[in-house]
C-alpha atoms as a PDB file:
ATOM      1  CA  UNK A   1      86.810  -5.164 -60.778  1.00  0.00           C
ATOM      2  CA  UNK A   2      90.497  -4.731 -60.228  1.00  0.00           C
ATOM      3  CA  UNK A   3      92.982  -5.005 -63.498  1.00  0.00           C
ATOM      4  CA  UNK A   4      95.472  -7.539 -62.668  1.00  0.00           C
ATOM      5  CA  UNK A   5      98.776  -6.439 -62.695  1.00  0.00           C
ATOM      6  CA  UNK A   6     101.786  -7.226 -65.098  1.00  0.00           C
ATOM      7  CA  UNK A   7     105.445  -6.510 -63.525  1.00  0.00           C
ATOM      8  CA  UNK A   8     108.708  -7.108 -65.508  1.00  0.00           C
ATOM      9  CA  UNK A   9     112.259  -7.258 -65.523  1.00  0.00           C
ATOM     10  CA  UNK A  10     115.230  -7.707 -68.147  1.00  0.00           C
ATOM     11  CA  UNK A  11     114.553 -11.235 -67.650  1.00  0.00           C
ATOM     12  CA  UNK A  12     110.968 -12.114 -67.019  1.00  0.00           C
ATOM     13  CA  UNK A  13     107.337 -10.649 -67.200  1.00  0.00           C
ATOM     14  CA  UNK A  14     104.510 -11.306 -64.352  1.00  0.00           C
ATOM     15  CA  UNK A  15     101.137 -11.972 -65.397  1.00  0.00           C
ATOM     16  CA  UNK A  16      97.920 -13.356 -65.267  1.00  0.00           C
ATOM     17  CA  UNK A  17      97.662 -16.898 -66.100  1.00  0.00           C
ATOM     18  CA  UNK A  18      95.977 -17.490 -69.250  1.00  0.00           C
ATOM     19  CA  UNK A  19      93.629 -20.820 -70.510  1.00  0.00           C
ATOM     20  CA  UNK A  20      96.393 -21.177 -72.916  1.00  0.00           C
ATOM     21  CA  UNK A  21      98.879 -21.903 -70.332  1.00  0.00           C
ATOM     22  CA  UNK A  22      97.328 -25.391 -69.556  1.00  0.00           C
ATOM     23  CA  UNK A  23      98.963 -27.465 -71.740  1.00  0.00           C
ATOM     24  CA  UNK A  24     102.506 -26.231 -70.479  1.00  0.00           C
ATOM     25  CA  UNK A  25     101.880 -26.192 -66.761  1.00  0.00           C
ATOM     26  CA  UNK A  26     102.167 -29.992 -66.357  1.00  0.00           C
ATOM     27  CA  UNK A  27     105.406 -30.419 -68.578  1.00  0.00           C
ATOM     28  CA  UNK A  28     106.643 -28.244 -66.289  1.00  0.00           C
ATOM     29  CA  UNK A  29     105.524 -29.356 -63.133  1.00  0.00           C
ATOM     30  CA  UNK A  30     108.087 -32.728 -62.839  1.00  0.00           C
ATOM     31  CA  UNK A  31     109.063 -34.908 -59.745  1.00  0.00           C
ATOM     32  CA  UNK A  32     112.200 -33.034 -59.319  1.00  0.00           C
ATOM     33  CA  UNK A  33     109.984 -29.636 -59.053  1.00  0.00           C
ATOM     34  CA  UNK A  34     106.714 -31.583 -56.568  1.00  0.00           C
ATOM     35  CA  UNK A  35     109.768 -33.016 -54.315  1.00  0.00           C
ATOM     36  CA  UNK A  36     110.069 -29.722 -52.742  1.00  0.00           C
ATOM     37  CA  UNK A  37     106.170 -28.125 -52.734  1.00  0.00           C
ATOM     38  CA  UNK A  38     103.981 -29.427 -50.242  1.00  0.00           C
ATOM     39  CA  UNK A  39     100.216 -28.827 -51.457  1.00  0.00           C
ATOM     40  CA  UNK A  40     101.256 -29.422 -55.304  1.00  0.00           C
ATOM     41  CA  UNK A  41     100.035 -33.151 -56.601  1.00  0.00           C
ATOM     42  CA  UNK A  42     102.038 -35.076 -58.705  1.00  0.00           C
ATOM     43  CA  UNK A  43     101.435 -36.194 -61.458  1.00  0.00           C
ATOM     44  CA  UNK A  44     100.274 -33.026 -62.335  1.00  0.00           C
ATOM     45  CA  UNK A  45      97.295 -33.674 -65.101  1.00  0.00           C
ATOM     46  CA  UNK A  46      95.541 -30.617 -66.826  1.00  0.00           C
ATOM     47  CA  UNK A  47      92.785 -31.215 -65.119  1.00  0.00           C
ATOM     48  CA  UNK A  48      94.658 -29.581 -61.672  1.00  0.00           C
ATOM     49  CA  UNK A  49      95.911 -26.952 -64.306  1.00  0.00           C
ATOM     50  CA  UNK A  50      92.566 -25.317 -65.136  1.00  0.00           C
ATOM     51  CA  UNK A  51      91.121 -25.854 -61.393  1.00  0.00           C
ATOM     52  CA  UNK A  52      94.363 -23.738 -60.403  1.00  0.00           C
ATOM     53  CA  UNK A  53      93.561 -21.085 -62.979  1.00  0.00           C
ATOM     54  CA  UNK A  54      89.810 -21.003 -62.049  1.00  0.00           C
ATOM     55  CA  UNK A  55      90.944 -20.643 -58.349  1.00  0.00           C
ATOM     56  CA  UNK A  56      93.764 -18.172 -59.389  1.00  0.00           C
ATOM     57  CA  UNK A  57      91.097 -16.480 -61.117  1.00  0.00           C
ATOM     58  CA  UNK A  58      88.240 -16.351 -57.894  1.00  0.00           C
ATOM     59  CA  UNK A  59      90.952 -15.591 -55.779  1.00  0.00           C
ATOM     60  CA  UNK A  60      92.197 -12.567 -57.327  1.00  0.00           C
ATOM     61  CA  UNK A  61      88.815 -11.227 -57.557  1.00  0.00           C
ATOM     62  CA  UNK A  62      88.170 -11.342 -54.037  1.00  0.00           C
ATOM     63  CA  UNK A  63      91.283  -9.493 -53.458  1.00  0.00           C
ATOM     64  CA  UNK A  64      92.823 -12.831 -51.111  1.00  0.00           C
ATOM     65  CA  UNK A  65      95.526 -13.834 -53.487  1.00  0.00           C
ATOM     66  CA  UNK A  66      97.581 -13.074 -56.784  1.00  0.00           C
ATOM     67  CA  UNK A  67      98.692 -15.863 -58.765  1.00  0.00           C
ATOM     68  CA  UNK A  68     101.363 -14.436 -61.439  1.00  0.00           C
ATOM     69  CA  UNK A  69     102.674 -16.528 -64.550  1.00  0.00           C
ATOM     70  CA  UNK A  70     106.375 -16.483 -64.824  1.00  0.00           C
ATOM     71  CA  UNK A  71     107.433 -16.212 -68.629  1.00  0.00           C
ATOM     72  CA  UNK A  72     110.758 -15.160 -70.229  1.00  0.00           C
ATOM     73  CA  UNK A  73     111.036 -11.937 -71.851  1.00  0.00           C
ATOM     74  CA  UNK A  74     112.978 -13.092 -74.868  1.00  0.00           C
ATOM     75  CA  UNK A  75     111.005 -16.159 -76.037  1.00  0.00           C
ATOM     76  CA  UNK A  76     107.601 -15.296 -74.417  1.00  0.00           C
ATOM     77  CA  UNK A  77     107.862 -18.994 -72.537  1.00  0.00           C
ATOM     78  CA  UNK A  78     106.360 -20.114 -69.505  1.00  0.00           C
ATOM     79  CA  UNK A  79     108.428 -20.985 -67.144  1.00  0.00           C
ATOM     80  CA  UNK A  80     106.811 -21.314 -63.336  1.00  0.00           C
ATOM     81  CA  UNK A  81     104.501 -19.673 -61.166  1.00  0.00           C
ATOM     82  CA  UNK A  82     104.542 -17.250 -58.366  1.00  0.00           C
ATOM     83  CA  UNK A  83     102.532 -16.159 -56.209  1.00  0.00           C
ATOM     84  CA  UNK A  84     100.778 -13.397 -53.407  1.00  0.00           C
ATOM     85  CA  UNK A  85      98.351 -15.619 -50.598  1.00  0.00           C
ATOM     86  CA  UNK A  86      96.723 -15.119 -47.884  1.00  0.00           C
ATOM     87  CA  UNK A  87      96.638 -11.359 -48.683  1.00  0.00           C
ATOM     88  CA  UNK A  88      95.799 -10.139 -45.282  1.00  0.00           C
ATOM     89  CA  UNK A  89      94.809  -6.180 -45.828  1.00  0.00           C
ATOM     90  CA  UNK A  90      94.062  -5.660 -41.928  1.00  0.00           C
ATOM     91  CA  UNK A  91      97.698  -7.278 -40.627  1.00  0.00           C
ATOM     92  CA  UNK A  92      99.461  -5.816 -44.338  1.00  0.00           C
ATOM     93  CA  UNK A  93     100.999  -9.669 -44.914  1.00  0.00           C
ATOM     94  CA  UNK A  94     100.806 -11.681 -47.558  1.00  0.00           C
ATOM     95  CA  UNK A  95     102.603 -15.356 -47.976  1.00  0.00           C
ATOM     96  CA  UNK A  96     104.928 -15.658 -51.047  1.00  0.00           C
ATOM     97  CA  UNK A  97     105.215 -19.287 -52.997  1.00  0.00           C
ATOM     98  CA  UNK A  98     106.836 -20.153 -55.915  1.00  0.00           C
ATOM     99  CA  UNK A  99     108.298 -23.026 -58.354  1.00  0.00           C
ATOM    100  CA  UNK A 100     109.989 -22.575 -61.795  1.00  0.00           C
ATOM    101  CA  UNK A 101     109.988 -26.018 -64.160  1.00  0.00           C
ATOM    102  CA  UNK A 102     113.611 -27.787 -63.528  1.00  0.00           C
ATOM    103  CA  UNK A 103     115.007 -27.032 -66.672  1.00  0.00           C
ATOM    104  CA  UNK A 104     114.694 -23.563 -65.896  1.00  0.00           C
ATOM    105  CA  UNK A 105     116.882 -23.463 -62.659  1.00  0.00           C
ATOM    106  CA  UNK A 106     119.757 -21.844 -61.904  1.00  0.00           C
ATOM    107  CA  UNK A 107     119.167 -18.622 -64.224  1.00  0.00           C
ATOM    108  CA  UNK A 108     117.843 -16.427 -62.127  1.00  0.00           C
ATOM    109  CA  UNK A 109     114.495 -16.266 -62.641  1.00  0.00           C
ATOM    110  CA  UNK A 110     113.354 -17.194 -59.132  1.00  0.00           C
ATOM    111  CA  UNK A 111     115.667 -13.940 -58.061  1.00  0.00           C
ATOM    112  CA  UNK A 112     114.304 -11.609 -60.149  1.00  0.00           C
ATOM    113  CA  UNK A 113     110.140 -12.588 -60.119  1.00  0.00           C
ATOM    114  CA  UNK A 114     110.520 -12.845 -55.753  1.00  0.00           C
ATOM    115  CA  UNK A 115     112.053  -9.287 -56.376  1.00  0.00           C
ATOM    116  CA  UNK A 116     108.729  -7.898 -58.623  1.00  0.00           C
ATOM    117  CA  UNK A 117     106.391  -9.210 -56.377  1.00  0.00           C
ATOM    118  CA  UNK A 118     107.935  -8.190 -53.227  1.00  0.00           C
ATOM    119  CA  UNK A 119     108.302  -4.425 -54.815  1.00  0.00           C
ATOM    120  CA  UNK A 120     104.324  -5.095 -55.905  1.00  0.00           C
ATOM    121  CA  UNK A 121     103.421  -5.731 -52.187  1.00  0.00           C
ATOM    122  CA  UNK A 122     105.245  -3.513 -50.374  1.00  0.00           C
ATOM    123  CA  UNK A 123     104.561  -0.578 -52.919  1.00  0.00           C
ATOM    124  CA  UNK A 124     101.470  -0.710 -54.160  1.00  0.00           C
ATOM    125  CA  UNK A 125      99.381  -3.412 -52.469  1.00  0.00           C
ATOM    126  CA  UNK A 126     101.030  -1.139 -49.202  1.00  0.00           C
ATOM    127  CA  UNK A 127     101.932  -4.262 -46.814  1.00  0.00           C
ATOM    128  CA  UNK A 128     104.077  -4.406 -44.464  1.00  0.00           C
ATOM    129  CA  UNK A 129     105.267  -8.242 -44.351  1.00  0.00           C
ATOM    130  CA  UNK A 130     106.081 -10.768 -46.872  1.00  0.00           C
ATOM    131  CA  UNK A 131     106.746 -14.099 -45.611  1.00  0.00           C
ATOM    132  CA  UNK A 132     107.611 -17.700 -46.688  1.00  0.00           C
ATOM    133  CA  UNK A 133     107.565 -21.171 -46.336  1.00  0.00           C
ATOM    134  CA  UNK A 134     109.914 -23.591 -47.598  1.00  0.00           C
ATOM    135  CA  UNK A 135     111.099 -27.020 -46.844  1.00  0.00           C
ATOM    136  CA  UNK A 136     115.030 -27.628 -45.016  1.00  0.00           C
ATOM    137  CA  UNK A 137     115.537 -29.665 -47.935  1.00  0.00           C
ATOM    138  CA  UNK A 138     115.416 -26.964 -50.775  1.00  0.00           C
ATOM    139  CA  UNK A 139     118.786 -25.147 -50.101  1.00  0.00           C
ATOM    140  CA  UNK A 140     118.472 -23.415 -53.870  1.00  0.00           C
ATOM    141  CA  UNK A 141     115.051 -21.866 -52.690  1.00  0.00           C
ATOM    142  CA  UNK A 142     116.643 -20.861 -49.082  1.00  0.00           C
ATOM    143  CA  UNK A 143     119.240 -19.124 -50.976  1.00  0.00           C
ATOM    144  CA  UNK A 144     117.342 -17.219 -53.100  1.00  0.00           C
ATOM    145  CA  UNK A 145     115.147 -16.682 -50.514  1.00  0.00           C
ATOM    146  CA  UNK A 146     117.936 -14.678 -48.785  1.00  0.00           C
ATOM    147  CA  UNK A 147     119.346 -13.103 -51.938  1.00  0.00           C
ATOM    148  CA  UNK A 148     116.558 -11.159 -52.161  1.00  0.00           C
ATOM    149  CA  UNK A 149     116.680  -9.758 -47.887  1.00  0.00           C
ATOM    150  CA  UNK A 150     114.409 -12.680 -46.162  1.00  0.00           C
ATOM    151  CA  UNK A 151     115.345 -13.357 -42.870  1.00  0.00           C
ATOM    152  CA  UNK A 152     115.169 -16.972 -41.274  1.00  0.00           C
ATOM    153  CA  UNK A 153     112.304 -16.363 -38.644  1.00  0.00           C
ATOM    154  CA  UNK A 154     111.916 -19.986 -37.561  1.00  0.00           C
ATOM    155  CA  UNK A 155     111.791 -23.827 -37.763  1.00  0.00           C
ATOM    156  CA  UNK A 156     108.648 -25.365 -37.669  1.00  0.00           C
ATOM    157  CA  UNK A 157     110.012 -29.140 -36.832  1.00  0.00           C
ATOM    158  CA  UNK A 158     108.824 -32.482 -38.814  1.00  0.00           C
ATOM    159  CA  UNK A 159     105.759 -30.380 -39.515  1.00  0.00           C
ATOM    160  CA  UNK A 160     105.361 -32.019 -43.194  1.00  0.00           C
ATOM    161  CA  UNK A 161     104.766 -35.464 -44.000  1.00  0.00           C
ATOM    162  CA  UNK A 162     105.284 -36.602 -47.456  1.00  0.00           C
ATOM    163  CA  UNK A 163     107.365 -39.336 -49.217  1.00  0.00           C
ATOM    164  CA  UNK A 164     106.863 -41.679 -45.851  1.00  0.00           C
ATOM    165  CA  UNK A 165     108.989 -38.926 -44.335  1.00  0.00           C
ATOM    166  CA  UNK A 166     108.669 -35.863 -42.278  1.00  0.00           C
ATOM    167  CA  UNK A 167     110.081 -32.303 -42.728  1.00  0.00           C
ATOM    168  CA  UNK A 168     111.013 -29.308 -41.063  1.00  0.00           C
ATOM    169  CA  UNK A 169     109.842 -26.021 -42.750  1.00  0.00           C
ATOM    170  CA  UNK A 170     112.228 -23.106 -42.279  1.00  0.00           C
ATOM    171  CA  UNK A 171     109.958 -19.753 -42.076  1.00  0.00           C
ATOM    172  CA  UNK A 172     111.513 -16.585 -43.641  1.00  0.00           C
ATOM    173  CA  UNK A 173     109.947 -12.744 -43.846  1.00  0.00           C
ATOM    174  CA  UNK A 174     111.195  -9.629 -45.102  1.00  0.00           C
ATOM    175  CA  UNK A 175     109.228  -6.033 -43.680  1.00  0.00           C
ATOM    176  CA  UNK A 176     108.489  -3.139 -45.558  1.00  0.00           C
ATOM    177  CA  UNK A 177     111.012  -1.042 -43.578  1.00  0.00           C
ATOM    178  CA  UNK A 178     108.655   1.829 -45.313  1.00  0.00           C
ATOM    179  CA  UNK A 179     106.078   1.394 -43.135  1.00  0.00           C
ATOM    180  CA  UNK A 180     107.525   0.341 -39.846  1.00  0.00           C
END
């Protein structure tokens, strides 16, 4: 069985999700954070807290997907999620998604955990393409998106429908210029 992995920074540590977490996950996960994920519901009960961790939990097992806890290094608080999917070891991509509770924006946490797990994937899970999704709509995600060396790939056009309206979803990668 594989040992999940903690990663850290001056600012934040990456781990595994923990039972304990439940209670925290829906305070954190508002309207202002759901407005801008597309497979997240809302209101977020912790009921969809545990069946995340259980699937967090199956999926890392199989080796198709790593679901890391964001907390804070000083105060030990949980803060967001982010995570490694569709691990594919044969094309060496994975797909990167994220969100940080509102109250936490703007202090560069999303920076510094999409620079851990990018490091994680390129240097020891040994893949060659991390990629994202993210809606037009979220400029703060686009730019940190592009802080840390994504490239816009694409625009998939009104290819979300939510809110009675439909969105474009900008596609961004970044290659493990390692391996290439």
């Amino acid at each position: 069985m594989p040992e999940f992995p903690t990663l850290e920074s001056k600012l934040v540590r990456l781990r595994q999700l923990r039972y304990k977490d439940i209670p925290t996950m829906p305070r954190l996960v508002t309207a202002d954070v759901v407005r801008y994920l597309v497979h997240v519901p809302y209101p977020y009960e912790t009921v969809d807290a545990r069946r995340f961790i259980n699937k967090s939990r199956r999926n890392f097992l199989l080796e198709k997907e790593i679901d890391f806890a964001i907390e804070l290094i000083d105060n030990g608080s949980l803060v967001g999620v982010i995570s490694l999917q569709k691990i594919d070891r044969v094309s060496k991509n994975t797909q990167m998604g994220y969100w940080i509770g509102n109250k936490y924006w703007n202090m560069g946490i999303a920076t510094e955990s999409i620079n851990l797990v990018i490091h994680h994937a390129f240097h020891v899970l040994r893949l060659h393409k991390v990629y994202a999704n993210v809606l037009s709509t979220n400029r703060a995600s686009i730019r940190v998106l592009e802080k840390n060396g994504l490239k816009k790939e694409g625009v998939l056009k009104h290819s979300i429908y939510k809110d009675d309206k439909f969105y474009d979803v900008l596609l961004y990668y970044r290659l493990n210029r390692r391996l290439t």
